[in-house]
N, C-alpha and C. Protein backbone atom coordinates (compact mmCIF):
# COMPACT_ATOMS: atom_id res chain seq x y z
N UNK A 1 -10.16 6.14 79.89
CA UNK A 1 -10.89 5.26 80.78
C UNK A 1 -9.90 4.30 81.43
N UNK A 2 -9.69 3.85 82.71
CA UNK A 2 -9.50 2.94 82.91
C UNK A 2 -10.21 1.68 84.18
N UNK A 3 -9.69 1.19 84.03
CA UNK A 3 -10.72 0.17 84.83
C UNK A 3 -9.93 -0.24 86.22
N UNK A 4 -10.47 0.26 87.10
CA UNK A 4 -9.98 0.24 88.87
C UNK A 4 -10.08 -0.83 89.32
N UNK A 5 -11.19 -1.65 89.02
CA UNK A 5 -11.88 -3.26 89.40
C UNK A 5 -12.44 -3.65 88.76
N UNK A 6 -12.43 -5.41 89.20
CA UNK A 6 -13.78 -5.93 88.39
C UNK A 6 -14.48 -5.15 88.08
N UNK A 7 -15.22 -4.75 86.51
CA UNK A 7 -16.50 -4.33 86.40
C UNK A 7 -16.40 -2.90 86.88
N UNK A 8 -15.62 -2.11 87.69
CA UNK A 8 -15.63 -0.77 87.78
C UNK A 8 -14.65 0.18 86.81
N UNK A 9 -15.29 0.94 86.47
CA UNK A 9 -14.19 1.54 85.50
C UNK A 9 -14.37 3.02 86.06
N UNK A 10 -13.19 4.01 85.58
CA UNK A 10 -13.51 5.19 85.70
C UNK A 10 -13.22 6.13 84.22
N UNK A 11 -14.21 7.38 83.27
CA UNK A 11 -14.02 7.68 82.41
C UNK A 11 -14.37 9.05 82.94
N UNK A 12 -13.56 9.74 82.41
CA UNK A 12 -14.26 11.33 82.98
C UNK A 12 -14.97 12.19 82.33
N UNK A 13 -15.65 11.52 81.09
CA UNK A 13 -16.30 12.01 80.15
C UNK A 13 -17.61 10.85 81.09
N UNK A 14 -18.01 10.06 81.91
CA UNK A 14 -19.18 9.28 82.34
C UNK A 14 -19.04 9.53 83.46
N UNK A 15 -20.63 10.54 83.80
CA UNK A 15 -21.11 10.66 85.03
C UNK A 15 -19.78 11.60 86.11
N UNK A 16 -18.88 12.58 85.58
CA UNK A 16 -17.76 12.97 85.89
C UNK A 16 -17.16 12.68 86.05
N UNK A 17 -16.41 11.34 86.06
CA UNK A 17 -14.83 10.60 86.41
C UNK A 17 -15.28 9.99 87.77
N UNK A 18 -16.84 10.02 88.24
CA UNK A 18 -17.05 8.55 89.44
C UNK A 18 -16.78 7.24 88.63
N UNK A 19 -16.43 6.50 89.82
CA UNK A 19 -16.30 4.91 89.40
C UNK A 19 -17.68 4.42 88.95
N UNK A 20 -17.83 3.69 87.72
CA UNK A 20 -19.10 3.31 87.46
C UNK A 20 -19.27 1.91 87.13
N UNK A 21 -20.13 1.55 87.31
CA UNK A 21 -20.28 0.06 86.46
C UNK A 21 -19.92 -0.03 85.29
N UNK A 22 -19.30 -0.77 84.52
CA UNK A 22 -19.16 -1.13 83.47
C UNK A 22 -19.05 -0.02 82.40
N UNK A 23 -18.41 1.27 82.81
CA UNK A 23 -18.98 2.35 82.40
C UNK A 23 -20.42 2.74 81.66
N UNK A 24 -21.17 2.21 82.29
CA UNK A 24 -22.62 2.66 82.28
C UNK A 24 -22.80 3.56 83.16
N UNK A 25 -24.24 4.59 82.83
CA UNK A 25 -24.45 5.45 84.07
C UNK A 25 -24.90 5.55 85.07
N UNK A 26 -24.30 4.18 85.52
CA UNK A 26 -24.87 3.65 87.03
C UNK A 26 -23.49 3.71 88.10
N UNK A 27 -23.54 4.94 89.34
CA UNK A 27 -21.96 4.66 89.94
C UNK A 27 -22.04 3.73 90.70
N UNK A 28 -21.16 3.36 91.45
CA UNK A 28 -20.60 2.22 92.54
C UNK A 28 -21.05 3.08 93.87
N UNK A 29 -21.18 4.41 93.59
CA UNK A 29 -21.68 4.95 94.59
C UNK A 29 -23.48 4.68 95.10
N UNK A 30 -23.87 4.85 93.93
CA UNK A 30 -25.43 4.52 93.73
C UNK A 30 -25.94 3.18 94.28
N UNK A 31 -25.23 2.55 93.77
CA UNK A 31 -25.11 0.92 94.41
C UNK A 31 -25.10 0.92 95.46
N UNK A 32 -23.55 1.38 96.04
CA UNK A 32 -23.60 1.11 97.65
C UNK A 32 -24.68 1.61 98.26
N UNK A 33 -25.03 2.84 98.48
CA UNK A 33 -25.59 3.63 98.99
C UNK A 33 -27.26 2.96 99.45
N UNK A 34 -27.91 2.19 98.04
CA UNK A 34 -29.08 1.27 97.67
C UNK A 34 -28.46 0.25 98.50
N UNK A 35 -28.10 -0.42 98.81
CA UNK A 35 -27.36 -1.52 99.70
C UNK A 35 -27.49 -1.09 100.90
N UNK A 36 -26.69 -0.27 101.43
CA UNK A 36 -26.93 0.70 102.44
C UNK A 36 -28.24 0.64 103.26
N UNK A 37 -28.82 1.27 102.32
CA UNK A 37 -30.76 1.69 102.94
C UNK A 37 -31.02 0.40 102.93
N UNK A 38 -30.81 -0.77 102.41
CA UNK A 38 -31.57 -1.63 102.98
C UNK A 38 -32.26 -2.41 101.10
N UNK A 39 -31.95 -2.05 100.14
CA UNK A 39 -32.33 -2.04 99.37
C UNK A 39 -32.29 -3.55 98.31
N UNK A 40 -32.97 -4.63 98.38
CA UNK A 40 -32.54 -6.08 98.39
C UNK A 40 -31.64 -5.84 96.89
N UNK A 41 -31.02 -7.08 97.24
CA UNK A 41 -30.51 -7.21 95.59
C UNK A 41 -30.83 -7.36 94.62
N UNK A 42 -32.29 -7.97 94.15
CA UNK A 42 -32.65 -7.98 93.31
C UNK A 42 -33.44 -7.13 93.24
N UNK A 43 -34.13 -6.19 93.81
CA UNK A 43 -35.10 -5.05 93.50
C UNK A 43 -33.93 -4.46 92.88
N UNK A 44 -32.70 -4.00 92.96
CA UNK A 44 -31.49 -3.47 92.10
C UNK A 44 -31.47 -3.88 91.23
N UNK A 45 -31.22 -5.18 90.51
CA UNK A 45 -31.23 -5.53 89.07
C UNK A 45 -32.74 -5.70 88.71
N UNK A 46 -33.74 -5.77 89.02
CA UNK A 46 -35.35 -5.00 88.37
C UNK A 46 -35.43 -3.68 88.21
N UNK A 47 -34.36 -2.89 89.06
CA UNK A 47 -34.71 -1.33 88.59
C UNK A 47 -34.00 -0.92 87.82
N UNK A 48 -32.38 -1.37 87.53
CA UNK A 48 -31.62 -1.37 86.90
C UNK A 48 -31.32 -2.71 85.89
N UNK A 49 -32.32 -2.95 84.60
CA UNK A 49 -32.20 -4.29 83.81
C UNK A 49 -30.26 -4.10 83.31
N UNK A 50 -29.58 -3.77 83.44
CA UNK A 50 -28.75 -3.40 82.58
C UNK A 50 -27.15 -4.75 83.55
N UNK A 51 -27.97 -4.06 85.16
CA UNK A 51 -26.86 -4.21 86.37
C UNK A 51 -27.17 -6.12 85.94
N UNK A 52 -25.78 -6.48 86.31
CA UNK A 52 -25.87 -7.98 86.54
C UNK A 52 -25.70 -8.58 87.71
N UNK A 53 -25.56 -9.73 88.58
CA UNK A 53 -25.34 -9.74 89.71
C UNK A 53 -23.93 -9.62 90.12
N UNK A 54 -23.18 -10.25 89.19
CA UNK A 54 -21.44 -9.85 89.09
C UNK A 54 -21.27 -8.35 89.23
N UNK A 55 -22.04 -7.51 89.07
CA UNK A 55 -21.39 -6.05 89.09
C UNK A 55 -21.90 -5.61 90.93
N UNK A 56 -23.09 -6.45 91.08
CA UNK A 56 -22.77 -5.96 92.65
C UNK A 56 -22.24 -6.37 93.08
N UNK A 57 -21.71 -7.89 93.40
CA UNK A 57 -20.36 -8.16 93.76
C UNK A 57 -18.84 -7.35 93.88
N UNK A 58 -18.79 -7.21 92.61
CA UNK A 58 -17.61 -5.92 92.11
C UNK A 58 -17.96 -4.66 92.40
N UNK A 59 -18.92 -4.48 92.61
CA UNK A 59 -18.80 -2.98 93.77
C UNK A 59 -18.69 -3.25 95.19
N UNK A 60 -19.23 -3.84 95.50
CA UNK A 60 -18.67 -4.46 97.04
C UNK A 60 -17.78 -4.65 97.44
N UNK A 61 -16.79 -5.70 96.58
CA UNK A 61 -15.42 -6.07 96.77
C UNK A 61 -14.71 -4.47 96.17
N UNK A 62 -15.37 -3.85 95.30
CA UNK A 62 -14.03 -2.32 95.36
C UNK A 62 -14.21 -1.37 96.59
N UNK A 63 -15.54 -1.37 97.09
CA UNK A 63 -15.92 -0.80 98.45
C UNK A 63 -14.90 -1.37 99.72
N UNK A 64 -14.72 -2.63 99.20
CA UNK A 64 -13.91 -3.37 100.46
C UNK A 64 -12.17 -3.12 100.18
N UNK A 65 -11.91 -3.27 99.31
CA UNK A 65 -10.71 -2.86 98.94
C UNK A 65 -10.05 -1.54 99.10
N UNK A 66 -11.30 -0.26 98.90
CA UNK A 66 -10.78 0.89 99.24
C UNK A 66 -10.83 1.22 100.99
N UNK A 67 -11.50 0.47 101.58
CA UNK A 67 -11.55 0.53 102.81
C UNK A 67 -9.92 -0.02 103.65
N UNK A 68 -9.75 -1.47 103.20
CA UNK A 68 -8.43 -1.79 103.07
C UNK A 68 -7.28 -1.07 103.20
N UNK A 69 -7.05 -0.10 102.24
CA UNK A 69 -6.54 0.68 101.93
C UNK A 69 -6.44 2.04 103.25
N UNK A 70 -7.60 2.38 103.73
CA UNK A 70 -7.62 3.01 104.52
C UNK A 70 -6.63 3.43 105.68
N UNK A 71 -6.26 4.31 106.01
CA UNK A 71 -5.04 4.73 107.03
C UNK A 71 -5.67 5.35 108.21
N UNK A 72 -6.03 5.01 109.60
CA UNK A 72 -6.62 5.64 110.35
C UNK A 72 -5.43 5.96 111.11
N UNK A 73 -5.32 7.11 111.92
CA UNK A 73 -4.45 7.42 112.69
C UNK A 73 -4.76 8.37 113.91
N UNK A 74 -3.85 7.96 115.17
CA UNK A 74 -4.92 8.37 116.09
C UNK A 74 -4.97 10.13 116.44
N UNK A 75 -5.92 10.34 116.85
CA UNK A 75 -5.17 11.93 117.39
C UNK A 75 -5.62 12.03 118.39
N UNK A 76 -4.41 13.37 118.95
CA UNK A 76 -4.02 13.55 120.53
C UNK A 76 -5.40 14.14 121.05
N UNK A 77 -5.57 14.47 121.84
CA UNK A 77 -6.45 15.16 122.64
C UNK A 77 -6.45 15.22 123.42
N UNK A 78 -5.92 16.82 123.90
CA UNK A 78 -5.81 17.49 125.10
C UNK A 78 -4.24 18.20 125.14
């Protein structure tokens, strides 16, 4: 296991080696995605008693960080 971010860890024995909360079987993907659609924050920690509000934070900020990271580069055309 190790831990990528706040609160995100990755184990490849949990949920296949996605980044997860706290290694619980909740991913960072699941999260975003619920964020995404529109999905308030706290209907997330009522559906998930487990999630705290610190862990959506810490998926956000690793969402933002891997974006960071990102390399866009242009291509030719034509």
């Amino acid at each position: 296991m190790s831990k990528i971010a706040d609160r995100i860890e990755v184990d490849p024995n949990v949920m296949g080696g996605k980044p997860t909360i706290r290694g619980l079987r909740i991913s960072a993907e699941q999260i975003l995605k619920a964020l995404a659609a529109g999905t308030p924050r706290q209907e997330l920690l009522e559906e998930y008693p487990e999630l705290e509000p610190e862990d959506i934070l810490a998926t956000l900020a690793y969402a933002a960080e891997l974006i960071s990271e990102e390399k866009v580069l242009p291509i030719k055309v034509g």
